[in-house]
N, C-alpha and C. Protein backbone atom coordinates (compact mmCIF):
# COMPACT_ATOMS: atom_id res chain seq x y z
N UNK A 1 -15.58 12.78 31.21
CA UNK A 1 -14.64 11.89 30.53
C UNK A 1 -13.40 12.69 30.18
N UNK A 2 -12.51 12.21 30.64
CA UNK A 2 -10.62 12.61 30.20
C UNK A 2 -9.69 12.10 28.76
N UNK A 3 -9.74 13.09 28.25
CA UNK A 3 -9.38 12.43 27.14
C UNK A 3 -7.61 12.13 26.97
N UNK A 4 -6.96 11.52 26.78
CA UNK A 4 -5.41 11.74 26.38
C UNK A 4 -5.17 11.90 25.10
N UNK A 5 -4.41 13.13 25.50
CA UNK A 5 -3.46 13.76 23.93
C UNK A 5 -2.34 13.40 23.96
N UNK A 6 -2.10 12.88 22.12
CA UNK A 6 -0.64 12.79 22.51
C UNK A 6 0.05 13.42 21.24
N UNK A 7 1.16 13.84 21.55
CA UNK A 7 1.75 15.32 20.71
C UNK A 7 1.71 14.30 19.22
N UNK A 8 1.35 14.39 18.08
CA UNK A 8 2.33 14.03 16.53
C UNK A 8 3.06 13.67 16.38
N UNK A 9 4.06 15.03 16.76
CA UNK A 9 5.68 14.68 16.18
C UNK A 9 6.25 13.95 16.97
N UNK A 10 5.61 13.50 18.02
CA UNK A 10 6.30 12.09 18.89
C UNK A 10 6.17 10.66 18.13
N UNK A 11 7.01 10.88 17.30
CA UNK A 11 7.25 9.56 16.36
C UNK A 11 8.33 8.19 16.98
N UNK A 12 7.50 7.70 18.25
CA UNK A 12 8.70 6.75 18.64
C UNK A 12 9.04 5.44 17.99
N UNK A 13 8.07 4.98 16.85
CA UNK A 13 8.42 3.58 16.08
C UNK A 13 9.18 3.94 14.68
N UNK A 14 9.25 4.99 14.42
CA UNK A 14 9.19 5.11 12.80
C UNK A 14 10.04 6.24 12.88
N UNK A 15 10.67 6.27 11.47
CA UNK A 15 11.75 7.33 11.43
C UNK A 15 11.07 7.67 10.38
N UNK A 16 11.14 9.37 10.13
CA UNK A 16 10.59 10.47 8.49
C UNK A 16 11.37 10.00 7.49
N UNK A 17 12.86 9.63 7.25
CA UNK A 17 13.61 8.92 6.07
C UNK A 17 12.50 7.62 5.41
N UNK A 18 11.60 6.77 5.95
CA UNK A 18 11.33 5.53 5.58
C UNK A 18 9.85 5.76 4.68
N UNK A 19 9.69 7.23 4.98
CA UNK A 19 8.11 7.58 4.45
C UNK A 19 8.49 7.64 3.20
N UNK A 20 9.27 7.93 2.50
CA UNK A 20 9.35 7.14 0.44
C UNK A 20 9.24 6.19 0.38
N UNK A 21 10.24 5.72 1.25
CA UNK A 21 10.27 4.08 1.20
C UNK A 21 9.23 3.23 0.95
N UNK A 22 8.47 3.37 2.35
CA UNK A 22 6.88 2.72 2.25
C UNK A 22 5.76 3.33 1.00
N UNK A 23 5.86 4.78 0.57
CA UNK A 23 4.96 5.11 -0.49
C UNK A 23 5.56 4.20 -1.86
N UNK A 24 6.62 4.48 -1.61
CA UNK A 24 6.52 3.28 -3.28
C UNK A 24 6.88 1.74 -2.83
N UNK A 25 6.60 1.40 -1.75
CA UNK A 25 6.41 0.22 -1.69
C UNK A 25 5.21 -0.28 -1.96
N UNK A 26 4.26 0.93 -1.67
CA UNK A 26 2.98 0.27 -1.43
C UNK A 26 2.20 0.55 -3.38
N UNK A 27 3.09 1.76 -3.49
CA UNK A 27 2.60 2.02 -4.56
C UNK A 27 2.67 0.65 -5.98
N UNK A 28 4.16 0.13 -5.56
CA UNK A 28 5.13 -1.12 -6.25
C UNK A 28 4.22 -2.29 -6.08
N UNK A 29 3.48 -2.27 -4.73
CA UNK A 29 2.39 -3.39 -4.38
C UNK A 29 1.45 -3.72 -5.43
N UNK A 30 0.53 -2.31 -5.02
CA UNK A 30 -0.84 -2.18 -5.58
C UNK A 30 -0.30 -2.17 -6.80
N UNK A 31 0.73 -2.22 -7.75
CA UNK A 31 0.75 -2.08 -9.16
C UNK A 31 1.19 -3.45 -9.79
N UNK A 32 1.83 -4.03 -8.67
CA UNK A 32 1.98 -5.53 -9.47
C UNK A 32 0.57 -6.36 -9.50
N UNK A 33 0.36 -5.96 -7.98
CA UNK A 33 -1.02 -6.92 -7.55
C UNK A 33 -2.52 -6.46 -8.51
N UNK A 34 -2.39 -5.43 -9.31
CA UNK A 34 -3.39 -5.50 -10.52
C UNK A 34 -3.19 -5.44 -11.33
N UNK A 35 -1.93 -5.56 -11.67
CA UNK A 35 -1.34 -6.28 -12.69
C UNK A 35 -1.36 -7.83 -13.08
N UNK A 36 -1.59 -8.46 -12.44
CA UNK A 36 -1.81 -9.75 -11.89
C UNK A 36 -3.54 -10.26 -12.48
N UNK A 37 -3.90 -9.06 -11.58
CA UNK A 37 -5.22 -9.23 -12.02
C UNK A 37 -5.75 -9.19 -13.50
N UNK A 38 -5.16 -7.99 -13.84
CA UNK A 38 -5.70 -7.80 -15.26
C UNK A 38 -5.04 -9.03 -16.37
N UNK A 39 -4.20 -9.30 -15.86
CA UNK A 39 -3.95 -10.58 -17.01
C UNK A 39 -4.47 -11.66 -16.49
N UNK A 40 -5.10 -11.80 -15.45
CA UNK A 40 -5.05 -12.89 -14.74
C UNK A 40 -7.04 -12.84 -15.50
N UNK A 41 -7.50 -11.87 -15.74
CA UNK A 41 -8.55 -11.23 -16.24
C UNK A 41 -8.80 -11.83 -18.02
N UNK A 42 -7.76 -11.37 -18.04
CA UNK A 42 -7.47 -11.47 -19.59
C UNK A 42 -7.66 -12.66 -20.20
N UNK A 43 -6.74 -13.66 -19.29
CA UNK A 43 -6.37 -15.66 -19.84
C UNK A 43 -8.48 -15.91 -19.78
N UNK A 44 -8.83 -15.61 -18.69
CA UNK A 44 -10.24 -16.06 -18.17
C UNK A 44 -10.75 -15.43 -19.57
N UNK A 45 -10.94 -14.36 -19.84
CA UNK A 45 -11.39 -13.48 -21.09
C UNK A 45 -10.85 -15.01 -22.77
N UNK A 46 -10.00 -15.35 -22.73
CA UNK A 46 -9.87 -15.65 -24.14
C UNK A 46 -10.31 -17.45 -23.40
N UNK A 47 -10.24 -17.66 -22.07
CA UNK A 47 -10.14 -18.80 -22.06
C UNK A 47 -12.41 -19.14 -22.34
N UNK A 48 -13.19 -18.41 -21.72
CA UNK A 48 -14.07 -18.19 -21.93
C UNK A 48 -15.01 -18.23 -23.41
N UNK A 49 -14.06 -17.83 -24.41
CA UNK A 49 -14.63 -17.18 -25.78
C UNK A 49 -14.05 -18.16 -26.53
């Protein structure tokens, strides 16, 4: 069996400038989206009691 390698730094979709970009996008994501949750947690919590 033949395997194909292909080099890393052959970055043909994506440019190295956009890699902040996407970390706090995703970071901006995951922090609204359980944010959401936890109050969304919370209403259920007082609506419950």
């Amino acid at each position: 069996m033949e395997a194909k390698t292909v080099d890393p730094r052959e970055h043909v979709n994506e440019t190295p400038t956009d890699d902040l970009r996407d970390v706090m996008n995703g970071f901006g994501g995951m922090l609204g989206f359980m944010t959401l949750i936890f109050f969304g947690m919370v209403i259920i919590k007082f609506i419950m009691s």
